[in-house]
C-alpha atoms as a PDB file:
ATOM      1  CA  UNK A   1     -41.044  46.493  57.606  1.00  0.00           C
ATOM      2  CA  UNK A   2     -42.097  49.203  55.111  1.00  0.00           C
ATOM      3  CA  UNK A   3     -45.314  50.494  53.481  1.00  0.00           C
ATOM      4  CA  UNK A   4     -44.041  49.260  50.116  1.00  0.00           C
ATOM      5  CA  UNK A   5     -45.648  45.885  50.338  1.00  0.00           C
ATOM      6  CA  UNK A   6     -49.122  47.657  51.493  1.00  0.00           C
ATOM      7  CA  UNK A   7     -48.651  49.675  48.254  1.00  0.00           C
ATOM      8  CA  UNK A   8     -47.980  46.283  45.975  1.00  0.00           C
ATOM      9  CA  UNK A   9     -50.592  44.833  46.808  1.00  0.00           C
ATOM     10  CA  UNK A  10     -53.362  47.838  46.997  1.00  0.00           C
ATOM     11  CA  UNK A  11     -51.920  48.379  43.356  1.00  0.00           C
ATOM     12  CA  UNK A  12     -52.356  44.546  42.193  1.00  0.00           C
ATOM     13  CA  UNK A  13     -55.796  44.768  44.119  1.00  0.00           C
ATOM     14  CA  UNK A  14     -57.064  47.798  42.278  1.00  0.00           C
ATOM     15  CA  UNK A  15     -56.077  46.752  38.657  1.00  0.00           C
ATOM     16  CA  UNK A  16     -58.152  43.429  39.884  1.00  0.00           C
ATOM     17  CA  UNK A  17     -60.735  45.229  40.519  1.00  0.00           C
ATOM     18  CA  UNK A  18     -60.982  47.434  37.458  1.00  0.00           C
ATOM     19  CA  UNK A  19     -61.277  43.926  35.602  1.00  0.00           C
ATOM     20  CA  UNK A  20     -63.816  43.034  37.618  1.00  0.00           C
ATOM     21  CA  UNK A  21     -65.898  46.762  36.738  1.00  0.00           C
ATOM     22  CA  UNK A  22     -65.024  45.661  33.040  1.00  0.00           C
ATOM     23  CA  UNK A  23     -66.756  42.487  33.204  1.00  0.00           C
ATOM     24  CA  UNK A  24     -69.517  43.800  35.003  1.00  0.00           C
ATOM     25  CA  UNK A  25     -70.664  44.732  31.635  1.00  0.00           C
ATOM     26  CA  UNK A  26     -71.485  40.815  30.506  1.00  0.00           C
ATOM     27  CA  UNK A  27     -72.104  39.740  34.919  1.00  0.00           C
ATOM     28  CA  UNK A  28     -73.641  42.371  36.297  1.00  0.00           C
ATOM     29  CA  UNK A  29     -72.972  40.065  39.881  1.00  0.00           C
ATOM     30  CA  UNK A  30     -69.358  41.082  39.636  1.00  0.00           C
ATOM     31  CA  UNK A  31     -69.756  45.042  40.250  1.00  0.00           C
ATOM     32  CA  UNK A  32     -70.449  43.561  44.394  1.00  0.00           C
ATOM     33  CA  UNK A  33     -67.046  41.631  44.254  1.00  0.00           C
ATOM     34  CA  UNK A  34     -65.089  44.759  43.018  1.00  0.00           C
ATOM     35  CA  UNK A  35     -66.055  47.053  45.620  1.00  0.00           C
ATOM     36  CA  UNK A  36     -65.265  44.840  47.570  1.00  0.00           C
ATOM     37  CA  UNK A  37     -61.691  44.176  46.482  1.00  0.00           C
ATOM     38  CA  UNK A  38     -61.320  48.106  45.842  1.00  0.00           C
ATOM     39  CA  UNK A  39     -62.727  48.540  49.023  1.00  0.00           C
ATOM     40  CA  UNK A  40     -59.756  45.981  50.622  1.00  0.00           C
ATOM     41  CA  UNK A  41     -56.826  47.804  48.300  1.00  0.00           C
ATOM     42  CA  UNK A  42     -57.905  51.356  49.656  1.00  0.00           C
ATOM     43  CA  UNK A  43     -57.654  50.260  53.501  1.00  0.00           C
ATOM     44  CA  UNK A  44     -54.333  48.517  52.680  1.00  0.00           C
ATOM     45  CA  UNK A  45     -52.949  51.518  50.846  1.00  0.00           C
ATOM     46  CA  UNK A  46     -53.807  53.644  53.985  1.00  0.00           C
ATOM     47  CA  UNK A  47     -52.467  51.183  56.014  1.00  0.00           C
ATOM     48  CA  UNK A  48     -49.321  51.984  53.896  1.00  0.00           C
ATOM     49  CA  UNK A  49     -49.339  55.070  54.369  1.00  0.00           C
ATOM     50  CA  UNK A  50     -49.465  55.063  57.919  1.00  0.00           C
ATOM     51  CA  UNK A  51     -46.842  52.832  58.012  1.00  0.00           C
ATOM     52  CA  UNK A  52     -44.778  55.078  56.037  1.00  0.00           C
ATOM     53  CA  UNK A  53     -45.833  58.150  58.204  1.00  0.00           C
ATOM     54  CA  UNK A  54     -44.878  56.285  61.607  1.00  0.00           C
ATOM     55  CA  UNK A  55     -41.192  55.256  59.693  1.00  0.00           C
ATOM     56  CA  UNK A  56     -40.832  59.026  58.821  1.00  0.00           C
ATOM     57  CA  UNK A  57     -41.403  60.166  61.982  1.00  0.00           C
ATOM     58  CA  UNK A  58     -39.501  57.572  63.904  1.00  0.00           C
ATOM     59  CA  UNK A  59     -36.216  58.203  61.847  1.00  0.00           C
ATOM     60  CA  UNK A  60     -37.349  62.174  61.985  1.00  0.00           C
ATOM     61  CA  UNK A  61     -36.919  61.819  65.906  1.00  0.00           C
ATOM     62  CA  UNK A  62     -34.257  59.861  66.310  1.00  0.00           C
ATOM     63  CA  UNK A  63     -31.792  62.017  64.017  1.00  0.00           C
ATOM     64  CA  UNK A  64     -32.851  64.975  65.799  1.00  0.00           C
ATOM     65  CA  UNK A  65     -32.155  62.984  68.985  1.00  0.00           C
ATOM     66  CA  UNK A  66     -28.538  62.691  67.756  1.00  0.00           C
ATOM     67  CA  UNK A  67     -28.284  66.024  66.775  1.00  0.00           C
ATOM     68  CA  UNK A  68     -29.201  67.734  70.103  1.00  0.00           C
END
């Protein structure tokens, strides 16, 4: 499994959340509820990236562990 996925979704999650800041003009309420999802997308974008990190490494090692 990948980080793309983690990416997707922090993506779909942010733009969700920058319609939620918009709103918050007419329901002030709503500001709460996007932090909250922005606050959601940003952990699952790290987790992506960690993801990816651990993948890059992994495949890093093991062609090196071929090569020698």
């Amino acid at each position: 499994m990948n980080g793309s996925t983690f990416f997707t979704t922090a993506t779909a999650l942010t733009m969700v959340a920058l319609l939620g800041f918009m709103a918050a003009g007419f329901f002030p309420i709503i500001v709460d509820f996007a932090f909250a999802i922005e606050a959601v997308a940003v952990i699952l974008a790290l987790t992506g990236l960690v993801m990816v990190s651990f993948v890059t490494v992994r495949k890093s090692l093991e062609r090196v562990s071929r090569i020698y």
